[in-house]
Protein backbone atom coordinates (compact mmCIF):
# COMPACT_ATOMS: atom_id res chain seq x y z
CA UNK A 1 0.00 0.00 0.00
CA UNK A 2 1.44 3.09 -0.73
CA UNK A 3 0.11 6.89 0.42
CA UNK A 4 0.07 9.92 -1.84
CA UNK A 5 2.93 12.74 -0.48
CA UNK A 6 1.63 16.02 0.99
CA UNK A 7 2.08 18.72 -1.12
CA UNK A 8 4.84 20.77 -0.33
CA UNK A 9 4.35 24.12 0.86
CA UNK A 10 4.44 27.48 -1.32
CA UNK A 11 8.02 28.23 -0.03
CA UNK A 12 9.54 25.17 -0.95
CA UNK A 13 8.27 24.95 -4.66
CA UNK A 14 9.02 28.51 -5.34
CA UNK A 15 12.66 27.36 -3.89
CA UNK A 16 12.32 24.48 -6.47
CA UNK A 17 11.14 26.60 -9.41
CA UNK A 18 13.73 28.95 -8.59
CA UNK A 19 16.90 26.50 -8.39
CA UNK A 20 15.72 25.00 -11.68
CA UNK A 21 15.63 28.69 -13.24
CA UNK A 22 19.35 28.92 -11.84
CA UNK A 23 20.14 25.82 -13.20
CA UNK A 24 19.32 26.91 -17.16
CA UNK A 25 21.36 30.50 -16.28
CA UNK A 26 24.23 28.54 -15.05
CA UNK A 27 23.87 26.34 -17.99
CA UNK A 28 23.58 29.57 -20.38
CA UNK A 29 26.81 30.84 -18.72
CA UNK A 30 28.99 28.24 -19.31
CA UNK A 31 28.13 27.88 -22.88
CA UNK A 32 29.01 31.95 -22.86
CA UNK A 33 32.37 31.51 -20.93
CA UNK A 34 33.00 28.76 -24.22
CA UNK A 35 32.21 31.33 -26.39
CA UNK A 36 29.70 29.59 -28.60
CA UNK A 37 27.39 32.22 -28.34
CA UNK A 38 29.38 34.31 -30.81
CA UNK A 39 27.87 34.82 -34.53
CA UNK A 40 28.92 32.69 -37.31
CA UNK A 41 28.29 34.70 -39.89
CA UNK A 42 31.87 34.04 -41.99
CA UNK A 43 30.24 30.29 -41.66
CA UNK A 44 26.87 31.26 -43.20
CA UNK A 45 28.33 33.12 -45.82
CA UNK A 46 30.36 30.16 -47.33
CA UNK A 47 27.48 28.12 -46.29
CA UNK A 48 24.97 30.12 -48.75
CA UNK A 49 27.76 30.76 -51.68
CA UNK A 50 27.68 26.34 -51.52
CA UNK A 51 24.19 26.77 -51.80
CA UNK A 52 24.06 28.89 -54.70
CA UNK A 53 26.54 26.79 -56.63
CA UNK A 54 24.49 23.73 -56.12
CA UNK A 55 21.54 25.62 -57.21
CA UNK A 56 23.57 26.92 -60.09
CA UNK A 57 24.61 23.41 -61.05
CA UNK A 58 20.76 21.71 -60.74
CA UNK A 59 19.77 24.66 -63.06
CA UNK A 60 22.05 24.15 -66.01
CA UNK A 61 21.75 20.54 -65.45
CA UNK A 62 17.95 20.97 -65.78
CA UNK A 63 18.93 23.43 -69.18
CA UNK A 64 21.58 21.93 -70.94
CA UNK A 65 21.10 18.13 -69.83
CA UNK A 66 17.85 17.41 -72.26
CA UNK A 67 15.18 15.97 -72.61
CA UNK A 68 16.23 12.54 -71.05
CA UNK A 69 14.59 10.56 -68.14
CA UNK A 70 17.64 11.32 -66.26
CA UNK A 71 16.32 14.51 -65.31
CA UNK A 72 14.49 12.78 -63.04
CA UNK A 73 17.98 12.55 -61.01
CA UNK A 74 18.34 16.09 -61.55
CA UNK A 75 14.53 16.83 -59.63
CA UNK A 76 15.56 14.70 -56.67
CA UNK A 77 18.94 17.17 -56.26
CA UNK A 78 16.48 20.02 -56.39
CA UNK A 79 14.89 18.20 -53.63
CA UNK A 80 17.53 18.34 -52.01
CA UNK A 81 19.18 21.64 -52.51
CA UNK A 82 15.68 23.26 -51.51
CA UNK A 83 15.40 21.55 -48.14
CA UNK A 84 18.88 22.56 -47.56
CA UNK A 85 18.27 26.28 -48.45
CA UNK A 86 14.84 25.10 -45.48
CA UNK A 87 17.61 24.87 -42.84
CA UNK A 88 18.65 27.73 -43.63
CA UNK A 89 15.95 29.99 -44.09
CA UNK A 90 15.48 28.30 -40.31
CA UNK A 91 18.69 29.45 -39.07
CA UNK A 92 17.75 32.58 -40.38
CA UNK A 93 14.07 32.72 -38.61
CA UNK A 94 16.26 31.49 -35.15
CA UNK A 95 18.35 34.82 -35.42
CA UNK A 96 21.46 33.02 -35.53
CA UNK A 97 23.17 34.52 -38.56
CA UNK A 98 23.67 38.17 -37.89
CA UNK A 99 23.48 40.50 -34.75
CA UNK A 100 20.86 42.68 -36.20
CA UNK A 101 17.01 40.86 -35.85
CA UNK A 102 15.96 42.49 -39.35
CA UNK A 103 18.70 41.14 -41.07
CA UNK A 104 18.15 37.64 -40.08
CA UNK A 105 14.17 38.37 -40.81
CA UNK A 106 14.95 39.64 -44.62
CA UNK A 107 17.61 36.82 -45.41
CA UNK A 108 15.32 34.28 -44.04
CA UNK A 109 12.24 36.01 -45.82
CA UNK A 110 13.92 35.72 -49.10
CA UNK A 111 15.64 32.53 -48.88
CA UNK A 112 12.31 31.07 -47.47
CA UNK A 113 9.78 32.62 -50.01
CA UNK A 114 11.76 32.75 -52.71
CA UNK A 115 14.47 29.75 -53.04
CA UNK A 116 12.12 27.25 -51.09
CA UNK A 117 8.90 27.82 -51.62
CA UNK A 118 7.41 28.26 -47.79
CA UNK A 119 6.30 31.36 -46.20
CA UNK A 120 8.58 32.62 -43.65
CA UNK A 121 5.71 34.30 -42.01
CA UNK A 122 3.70 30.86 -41.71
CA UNK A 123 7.41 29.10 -40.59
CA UNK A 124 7.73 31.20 -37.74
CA UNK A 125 4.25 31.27 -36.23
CA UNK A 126 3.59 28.01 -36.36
CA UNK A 127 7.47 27.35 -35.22
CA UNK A 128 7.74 30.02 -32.20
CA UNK A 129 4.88 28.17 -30.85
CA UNK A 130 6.98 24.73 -31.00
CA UNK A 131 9.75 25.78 -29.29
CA UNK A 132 7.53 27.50 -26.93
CA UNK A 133 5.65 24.21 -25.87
CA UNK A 134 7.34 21.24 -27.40
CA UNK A 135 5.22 18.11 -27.41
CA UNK A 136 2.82 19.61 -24.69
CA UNK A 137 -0.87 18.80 -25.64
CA UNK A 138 -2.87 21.29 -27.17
CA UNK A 139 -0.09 23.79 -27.54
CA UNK A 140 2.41 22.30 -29.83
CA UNK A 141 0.86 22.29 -33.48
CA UNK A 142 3.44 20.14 -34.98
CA UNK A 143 1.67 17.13 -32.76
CA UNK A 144 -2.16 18.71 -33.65
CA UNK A 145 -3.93 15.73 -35.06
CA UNK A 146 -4.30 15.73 -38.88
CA UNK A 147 -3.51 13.27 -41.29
CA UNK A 148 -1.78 11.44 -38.25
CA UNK A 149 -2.59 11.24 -35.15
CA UNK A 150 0.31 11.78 -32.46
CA UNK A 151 -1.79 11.94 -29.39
CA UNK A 152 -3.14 8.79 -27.66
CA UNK A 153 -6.73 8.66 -27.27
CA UNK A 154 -7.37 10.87 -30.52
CA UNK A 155 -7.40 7.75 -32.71
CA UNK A 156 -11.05 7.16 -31.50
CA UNK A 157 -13.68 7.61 -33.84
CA UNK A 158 -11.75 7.39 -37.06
CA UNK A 159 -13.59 5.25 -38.98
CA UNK A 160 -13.29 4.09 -42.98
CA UNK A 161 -10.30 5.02 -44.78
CA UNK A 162 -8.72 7.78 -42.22
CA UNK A 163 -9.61 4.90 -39.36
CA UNK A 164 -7.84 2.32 -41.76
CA UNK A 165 -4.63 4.94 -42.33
CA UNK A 166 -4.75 5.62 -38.85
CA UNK A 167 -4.37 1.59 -37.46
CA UNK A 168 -1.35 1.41 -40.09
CA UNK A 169 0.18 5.03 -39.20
CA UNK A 170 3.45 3.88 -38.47
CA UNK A 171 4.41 2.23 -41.56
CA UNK A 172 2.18 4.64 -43.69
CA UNK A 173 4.25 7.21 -42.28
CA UNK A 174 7.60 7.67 -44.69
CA UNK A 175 5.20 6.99 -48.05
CA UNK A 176 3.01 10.08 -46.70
CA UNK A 177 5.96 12.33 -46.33
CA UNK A 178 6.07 12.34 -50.38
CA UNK A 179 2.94 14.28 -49.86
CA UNK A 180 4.19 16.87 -47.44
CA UNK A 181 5.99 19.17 -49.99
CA UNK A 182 2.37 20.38 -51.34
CA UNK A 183 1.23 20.55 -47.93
CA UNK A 184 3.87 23.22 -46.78
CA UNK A 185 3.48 24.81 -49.84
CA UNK A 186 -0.01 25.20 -49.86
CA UNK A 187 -0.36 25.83 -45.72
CA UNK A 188 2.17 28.82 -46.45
CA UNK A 189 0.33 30.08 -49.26
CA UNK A 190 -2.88 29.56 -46.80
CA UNK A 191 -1.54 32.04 -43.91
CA UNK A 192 -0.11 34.49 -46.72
CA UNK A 193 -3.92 34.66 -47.77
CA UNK A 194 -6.56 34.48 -44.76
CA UNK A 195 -4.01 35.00 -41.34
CA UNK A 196 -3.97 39.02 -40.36
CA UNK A 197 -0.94 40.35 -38.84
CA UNK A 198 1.69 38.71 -41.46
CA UNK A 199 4.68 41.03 -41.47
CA UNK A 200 5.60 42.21 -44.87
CA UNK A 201 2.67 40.22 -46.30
CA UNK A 202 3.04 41.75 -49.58
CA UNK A 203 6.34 41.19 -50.10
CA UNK A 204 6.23 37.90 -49.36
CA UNK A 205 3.58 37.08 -51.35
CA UNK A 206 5.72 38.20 -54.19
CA UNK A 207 8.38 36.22 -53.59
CA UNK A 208 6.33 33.19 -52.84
CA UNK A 209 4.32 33.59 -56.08
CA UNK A 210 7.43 33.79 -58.17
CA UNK A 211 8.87 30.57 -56.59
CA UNK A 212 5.58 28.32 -56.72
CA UNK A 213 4.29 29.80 -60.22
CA UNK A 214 7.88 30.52 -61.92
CA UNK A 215 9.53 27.04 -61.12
CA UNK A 216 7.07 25.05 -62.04
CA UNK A 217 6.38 26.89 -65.57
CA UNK A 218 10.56 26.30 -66.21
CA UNK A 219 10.19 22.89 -65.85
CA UNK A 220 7.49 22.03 -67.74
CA UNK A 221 8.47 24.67 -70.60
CA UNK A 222 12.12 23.06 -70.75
CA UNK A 223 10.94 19.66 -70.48
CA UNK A 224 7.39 19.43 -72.39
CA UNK A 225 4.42 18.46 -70.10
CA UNK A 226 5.05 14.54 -69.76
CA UNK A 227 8.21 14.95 -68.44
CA UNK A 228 7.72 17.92 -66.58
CA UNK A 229 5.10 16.90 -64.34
CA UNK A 230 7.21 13.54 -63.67
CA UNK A 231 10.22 15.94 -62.76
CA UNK A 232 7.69 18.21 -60.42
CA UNK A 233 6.11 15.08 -58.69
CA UNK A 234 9.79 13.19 -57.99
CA UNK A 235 11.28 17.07 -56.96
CA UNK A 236 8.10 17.52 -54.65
CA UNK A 237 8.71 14.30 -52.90
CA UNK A 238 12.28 14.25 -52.73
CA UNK A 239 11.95 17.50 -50.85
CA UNK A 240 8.24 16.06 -48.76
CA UNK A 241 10.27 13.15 -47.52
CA UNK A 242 13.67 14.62 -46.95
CA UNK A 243 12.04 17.68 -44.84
CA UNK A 244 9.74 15.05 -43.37
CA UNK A 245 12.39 12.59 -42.28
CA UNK A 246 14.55 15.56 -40.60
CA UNK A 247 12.37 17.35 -38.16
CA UNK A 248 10.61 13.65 -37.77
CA UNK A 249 13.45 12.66 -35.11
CA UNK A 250 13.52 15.52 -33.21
CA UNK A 251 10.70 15.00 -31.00
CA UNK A 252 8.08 11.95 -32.36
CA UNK A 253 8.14 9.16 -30.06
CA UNK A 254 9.50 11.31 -26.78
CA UNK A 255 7.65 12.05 -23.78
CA UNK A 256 4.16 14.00 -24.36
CA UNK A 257 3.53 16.82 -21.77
CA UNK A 258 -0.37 17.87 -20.02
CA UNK A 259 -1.21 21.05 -21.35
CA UNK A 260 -0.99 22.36 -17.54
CA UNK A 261 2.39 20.76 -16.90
CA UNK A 262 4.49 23.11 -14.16
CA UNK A 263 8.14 21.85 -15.59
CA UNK A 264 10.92 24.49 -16.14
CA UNK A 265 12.08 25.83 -19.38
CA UNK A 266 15.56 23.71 -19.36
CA UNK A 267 13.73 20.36 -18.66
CA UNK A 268 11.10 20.86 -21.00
CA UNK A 269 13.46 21.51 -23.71
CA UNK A 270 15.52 18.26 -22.65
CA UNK A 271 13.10 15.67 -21.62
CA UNK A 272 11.41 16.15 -25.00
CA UNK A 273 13.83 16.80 -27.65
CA UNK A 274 16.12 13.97 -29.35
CA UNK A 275 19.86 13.91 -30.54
CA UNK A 276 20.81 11.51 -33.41
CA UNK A 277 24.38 10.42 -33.57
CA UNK A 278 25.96 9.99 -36.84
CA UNK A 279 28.88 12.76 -37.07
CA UNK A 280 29.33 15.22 -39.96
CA UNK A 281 27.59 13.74 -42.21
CA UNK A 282 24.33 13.29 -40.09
CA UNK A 283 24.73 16.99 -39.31
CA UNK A 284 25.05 18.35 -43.05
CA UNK A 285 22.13 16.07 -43.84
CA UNK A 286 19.62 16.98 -41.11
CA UNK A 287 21.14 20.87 -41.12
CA UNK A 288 22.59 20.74 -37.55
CA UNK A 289 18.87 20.13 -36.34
CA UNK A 290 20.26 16.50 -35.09
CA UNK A 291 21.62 18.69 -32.02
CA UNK A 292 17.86 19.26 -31.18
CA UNK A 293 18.27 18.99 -27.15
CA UNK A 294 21.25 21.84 -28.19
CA UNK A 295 19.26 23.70 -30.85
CA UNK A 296 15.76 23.75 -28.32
CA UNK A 297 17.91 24.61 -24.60
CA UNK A 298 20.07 27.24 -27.19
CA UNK A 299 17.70 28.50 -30.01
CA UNK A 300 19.98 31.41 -30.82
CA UNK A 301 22.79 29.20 -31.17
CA UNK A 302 24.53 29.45 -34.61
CA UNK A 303 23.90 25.66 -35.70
CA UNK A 304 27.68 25.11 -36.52
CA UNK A 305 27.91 25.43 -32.78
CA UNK A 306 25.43 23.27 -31.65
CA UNK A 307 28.19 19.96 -31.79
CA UNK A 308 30.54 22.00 -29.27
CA UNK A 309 28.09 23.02 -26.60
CA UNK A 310 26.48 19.26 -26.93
CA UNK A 311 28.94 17.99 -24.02
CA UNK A 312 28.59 21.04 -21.95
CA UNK A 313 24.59 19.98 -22.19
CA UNK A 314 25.26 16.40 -21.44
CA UNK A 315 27.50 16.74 -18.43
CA UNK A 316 24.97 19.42 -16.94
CA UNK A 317 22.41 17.42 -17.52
CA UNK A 318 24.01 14.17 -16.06
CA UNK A 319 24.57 16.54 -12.83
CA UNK A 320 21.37 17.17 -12.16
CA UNK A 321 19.79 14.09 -12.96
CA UNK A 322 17.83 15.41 -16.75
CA UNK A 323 17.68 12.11 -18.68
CA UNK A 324 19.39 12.89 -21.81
CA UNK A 325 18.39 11.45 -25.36
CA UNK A 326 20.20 10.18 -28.32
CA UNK A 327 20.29 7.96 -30.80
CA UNK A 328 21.04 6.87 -33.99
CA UNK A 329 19.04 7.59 -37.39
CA UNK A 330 17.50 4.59 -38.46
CA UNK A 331 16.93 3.24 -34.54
CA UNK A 332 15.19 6.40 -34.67
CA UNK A 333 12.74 5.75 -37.16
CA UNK A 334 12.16 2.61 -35.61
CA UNK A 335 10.91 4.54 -32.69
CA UNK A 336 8.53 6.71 -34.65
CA UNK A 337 7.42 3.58 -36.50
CA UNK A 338 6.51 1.62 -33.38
CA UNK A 339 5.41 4.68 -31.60
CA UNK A 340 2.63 5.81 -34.43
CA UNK A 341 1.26 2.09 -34.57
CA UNK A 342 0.71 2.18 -30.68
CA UNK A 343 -1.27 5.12 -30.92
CA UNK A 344 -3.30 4.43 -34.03
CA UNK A 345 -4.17 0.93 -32.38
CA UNK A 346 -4.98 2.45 -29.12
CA UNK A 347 -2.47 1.05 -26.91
CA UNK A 348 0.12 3.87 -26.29
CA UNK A 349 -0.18 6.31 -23.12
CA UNK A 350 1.17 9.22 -23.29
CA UNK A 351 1.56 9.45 -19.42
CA UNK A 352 3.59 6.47 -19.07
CA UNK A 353 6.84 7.58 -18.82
CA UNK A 354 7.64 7.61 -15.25
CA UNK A 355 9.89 11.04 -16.04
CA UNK A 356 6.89 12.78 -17.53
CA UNK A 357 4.69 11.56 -14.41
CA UNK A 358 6.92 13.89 -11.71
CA UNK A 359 5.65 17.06 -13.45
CA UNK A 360 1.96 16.45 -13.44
């Protein structure tokens, strides 16, 4: 038999909340005495002029190369190249590049309306709120239930076709991501149209319009209609999955937080965010956003950072007892996998992690 503990009194948990508010400023200063809080910009610079020339080099391959089913290659490296220039429109929307918040706001703006394809205006709403309330339910949109359903208990009632997608989630999951370029596309286009209070709406409506209308009508004028829309379809899922399969491992599968969860800002971030091992290459490939404990405790944190303040994070977090989560890419996906079958069968809580169950 056990008995419920008293509640402690309002002294001693505004001593708690207090020591864990000290605990993220101590963590913020030693990542300051490092010096990792310093721009990068040198780093973005020679990380945008890479970008261009691999831009550059899809284009006149995409020109010169012909009409040949090999262009198909050349669509997937537009994939590609566009969710890299995503990272960095990210980076951008983070304030990590330059000092000055309007500069990071314009070079994100552009690079997001313009190269990509995705309002920056739409990104950072819907993003802010993420990092704001990661995996907390009914606050964090990026687990809202839609196509999939990331919550247990919201499964219920799905009946037909969604209830058939939703009892096979997990392995549906990857194949769906070929859909999720048009989605972003169209959800930014969306916002641009019906959401007041868009900053610069104008502007980036523009820029927007001459990505999503312009691209499409060089590919299909340089490569006839047959072709063209095979190129479109293999570049928009290239980019769907590849976007998809990044910000995936971040936080699907980890601990889901009550709406009115009392948990500090540092643990939060932690107990809900996931690393994924793999060195440099893993890092150029996911954009530095496998560092996502890093990226969510420092969001201001020039990316190129993010691997050096990673065992400052760890060994503050092993002293004060804040489990700390990695792993590697594919065991990853294995996670999601298993973790989106639970819940469209029914059988996952989201309360069951004995971690979660000390804040509720």
């Amino acid at each position: 038999m056990t008995t419920e503990a008293p509640p402690r009194p309002a002294r001693q948990r505004r001593t708690a909340r207090n020591a864990q508010t000290n605990d993220y400023f101590e963590l913020v200063e030693r990542a300051n005495a490092a010096g990792l809080m310093e721009r990068r910009v040198g780093w973005y610079v020679g990380r945008t002029i890479a970008l261009a020339a691999a831009f550059g080099i899809a284009l006149a391959l995409l020109l010169t190369l012909g009409h040949t089913w090999w262009q198909l290659a050349v669509a997937a490296l537009f994939g590609v190249v566009f969710t890299q220039g995503a990272f960095l429109a990210h980076d951008g929307g983070h304030q990590q590049i330059f000092a000055h918040g309007r500069h990071n706001e314009w070079f994100s703006r552009i690079v997001g309306n313009l190269f990509v394809g995705l309002s920056i205006g739409w990104w950072n709403r819907k993003h802010n709120k993420h990092h704001g309330n990661p995996n907390v339910i009914g606050k964090d949109g990026d687990i809202a239930t839609g196509a999939l359903v990331f919550v247990p208990g919201e499964e219920t009632g799905r009946t037909g076709f969604l209830g058939w997608v939703t009892r096979r989630q997990g392995w549906l999951f990857f194949p769906m991501l070929a859909l999720f370029g048009p989605v972003l596309h169209a959800n930014s286009v969306q916002t641009l149209a019906t959401t007041p209070g868009i900053k610069h709406r104008a502007v980036e409506s523009v820029l927007l319009a001459v990505r999503l209308i312009g691209f499409p009508a060089l590919v299909l004028l340089t490569l006839g209609p047959a072709l063209g829309l095979a190129f479109l379809v293999v570049q928009l899922a290239v980019f769907g999955v590849y976007m998809g399969a990044t910000f995936a491992p971040n936080h699907k599968g980890m601990p889901l937080l009550p709406k009115d969860t009392s948990i500090d800002f540092l643990r939060r971030q932690v107990l809900t965010s996931r690393n994924i091992s793999g060195g440099r290459f893993v890092e150029w490939a996911m954009g530095g956003l496998n560092y996502q404990v890093e990226h969510h405790v420092f969001p201001r944190m020039p990316s190129v950072n993010l691997r050096h303040v990673r065992p400052i994070v760890q060994a503050f977090c092993a002293e004060r007892g804040i489990p700390y989560t990695e792993t590697g890419l594919i065991e990853s996906y294995g996670i999601i996998v298993r973790y989106l079958n639970r819940v469209g069968l029914g059988y996952a809580d989201p309360m069951d992690c004995p971690i979660v169950a000390q804040y509720r």
